[in-house]
C-alpha atoms as a PDB file:
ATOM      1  CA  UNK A   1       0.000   0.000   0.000  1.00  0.00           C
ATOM      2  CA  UNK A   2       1.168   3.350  -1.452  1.00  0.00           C
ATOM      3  CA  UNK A   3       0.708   6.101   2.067  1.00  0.00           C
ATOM      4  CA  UNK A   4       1.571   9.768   2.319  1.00  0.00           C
ATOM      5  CA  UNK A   5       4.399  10.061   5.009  1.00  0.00           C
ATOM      6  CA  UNK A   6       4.458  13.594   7.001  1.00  0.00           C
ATOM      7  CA  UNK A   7       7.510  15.473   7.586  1.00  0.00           C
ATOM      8  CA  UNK A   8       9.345  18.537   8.300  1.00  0.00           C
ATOM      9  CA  UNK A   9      10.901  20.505   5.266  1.00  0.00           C
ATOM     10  CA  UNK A  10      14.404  21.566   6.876  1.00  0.00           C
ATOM     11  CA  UNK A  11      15.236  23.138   3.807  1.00  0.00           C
ATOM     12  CA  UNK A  12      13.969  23.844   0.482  1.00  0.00           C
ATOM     13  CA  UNK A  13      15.633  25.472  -3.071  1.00  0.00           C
ATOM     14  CA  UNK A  14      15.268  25.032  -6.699  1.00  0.00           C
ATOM     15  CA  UNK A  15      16.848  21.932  -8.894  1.00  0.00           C
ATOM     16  CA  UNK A  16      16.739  21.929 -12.520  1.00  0.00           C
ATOM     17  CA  UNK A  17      14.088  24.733 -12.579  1.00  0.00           C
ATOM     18  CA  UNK A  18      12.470  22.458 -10.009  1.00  0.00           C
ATOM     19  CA  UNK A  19      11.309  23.845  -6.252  1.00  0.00           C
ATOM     20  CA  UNK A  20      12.906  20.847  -4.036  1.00  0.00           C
ATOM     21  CA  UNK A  21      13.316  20.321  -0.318  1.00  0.00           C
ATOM     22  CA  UNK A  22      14.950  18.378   2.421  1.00  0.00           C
ATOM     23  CA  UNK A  23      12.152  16.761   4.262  1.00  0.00           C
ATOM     24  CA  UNK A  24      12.974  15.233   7.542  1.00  0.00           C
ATOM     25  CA  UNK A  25      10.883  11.982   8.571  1.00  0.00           C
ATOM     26  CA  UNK A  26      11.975  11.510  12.060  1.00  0.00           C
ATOM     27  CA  UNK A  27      15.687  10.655  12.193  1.00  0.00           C
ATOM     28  CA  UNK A  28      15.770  10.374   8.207  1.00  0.00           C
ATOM     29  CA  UNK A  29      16.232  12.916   5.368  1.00  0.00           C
ATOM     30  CA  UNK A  30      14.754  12.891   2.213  1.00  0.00           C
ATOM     31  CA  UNK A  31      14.717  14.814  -0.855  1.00  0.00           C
ATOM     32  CA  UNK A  32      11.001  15.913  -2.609  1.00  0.00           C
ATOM     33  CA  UNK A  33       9.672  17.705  -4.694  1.00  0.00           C
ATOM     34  CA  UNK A  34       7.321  21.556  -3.901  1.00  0.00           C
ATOM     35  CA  UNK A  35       6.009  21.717  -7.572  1.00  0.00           C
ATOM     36  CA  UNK A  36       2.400  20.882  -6.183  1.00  0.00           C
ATOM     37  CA  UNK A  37       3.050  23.195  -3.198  1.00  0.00           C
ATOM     38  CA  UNK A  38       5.684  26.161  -4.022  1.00  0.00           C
ATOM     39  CA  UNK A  39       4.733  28.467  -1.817  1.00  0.00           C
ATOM     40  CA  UNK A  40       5.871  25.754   1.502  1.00  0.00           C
ATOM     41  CA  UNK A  41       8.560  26.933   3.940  1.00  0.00           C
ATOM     42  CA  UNK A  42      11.249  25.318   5.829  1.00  0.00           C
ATOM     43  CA  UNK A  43       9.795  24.488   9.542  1.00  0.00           C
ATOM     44  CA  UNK A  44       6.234  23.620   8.013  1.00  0.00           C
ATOM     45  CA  UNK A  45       5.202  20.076   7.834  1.00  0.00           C
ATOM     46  CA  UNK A  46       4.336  18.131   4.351  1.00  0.00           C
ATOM     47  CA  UNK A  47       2.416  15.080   3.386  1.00  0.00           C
ATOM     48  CA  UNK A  48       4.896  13.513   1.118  1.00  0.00           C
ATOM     49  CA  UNK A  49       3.981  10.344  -1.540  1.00  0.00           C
ATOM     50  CA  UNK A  50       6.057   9.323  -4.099  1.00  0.00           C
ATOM     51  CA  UNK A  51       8.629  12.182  -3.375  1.00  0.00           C
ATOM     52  CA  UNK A  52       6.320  14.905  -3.984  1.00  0.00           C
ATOM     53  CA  UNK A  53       4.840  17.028  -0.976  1.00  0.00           C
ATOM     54  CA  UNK A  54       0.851  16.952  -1.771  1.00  0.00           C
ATOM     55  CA  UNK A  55      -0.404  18.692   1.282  1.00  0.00           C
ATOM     56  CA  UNK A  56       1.064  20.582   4.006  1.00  0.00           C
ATOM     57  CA  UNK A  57      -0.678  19.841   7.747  1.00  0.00           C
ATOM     58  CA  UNK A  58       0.710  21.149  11.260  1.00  0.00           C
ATOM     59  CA  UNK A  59       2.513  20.118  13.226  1.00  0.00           C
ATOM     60  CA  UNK A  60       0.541  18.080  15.503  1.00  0.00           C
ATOM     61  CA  UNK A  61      -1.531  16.122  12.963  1.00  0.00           C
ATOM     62  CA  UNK A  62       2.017  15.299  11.286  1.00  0.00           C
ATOM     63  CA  UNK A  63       3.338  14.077  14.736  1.00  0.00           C
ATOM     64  CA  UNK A  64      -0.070  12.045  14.846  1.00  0.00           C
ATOM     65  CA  UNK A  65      -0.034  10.394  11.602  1.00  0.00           C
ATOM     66  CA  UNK A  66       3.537   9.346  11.838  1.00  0.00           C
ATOM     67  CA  UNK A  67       3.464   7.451  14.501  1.00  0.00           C
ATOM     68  CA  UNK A  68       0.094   6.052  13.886  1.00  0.00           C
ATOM     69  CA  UNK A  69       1.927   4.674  10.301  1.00  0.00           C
ATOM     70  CA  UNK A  70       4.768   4.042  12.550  1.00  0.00           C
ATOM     71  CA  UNK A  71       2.637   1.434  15.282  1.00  0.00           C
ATOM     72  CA  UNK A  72       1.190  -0.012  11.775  1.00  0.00           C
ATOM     73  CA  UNK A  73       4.738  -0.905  10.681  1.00  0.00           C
ATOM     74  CA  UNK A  74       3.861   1.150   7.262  1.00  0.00           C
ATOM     75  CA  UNK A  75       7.080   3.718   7.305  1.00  0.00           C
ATOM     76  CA  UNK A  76       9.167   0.767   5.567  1.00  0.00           C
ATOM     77  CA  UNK A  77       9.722   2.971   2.653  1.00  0.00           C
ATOM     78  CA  UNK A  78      12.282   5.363   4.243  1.00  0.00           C
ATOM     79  CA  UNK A  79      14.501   2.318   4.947  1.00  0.00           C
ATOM     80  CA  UNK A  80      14.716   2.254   0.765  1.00  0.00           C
ATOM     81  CA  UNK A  81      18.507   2.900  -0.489  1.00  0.00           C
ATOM     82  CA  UNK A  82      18.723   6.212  -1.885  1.00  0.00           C
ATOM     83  CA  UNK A  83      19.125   6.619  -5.204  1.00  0.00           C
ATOM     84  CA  UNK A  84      23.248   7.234  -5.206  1.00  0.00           C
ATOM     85  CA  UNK A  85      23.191   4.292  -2.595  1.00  0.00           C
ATOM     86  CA  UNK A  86      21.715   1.838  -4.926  1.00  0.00           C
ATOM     87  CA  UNK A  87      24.302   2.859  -7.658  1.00  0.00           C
ATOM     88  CA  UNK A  88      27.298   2.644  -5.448  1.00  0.00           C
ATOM     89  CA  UNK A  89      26.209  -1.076  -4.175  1.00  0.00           C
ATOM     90  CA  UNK A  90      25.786  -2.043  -8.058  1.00  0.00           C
ATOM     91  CA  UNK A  91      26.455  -5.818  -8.301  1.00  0.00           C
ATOM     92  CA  UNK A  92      29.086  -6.788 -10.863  1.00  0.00           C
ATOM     93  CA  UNK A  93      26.357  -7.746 -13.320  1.00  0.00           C
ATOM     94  CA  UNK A  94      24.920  -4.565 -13.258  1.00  0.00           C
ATOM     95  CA  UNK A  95      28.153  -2.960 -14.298  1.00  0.00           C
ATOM     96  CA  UNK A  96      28.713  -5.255 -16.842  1.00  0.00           C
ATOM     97  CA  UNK A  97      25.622  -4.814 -18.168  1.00  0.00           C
ATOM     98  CA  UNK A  98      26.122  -1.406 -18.365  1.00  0.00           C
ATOM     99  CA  UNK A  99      29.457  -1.279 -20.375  1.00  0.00           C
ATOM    100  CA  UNK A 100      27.651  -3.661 -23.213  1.00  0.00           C
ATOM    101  CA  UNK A 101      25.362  -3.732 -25.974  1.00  0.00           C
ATOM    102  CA  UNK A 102      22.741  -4.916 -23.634  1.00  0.00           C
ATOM    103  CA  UNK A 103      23.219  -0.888 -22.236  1.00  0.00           C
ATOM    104  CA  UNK A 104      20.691   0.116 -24.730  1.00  0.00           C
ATOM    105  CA  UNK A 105      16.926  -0.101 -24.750  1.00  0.00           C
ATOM    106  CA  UNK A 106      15.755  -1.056 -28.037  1.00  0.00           C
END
């Protein structure tokens, strides 16, 4: 099941003409995306699904739903390898892949 995790944007700026932030999901760090909600400051508190922010809520209902998601054992995504993490534990097969005709998608 797909949920909407809240956090705390700690920081936000602009990426490839993008509005981004740093979203903080209790001891974690995330990156997502403000293009649904550009006008969010750091210190407020986002619903965040799929990496994009889709709501903002306070403070207390964002303490509340993460640790009701949190008894439910449903905050499994933010244990997920980041993106540079993934490609720096690349298996051997991967790389090889990579460096041969099999690179290419048809």
């Amino acid at each position: 099941m797909c949920l909407a995790i809240p956090g705390k944007v700690v920081e936000t700026y602009d990426q490839g003409g993008l509005r981004m932030a740093r979203v903080q999901f209790g001891g974690i760090v995330r990156e997502a995306c403000l293009e649904y909600l550009p006008e969010t400051q750091a210190g407020e508190y986002v619903l965040v699904h799929v990496g994009f922010a889709i709501t903002r809520v306070d403070e207390v209902e964002a303490e509340r739903t993460y640790q009701a998601l949190k008894e439910l054992d449903q905050l499994n995504e933010l244990d997920a390898p980041l993106v540079d993490e993934v490609e720096a534990a690349e298996s051997p097969v991967s790389r090889f892949i990579k460096g041969s005709k099999y690179d290419e998608i048809p």
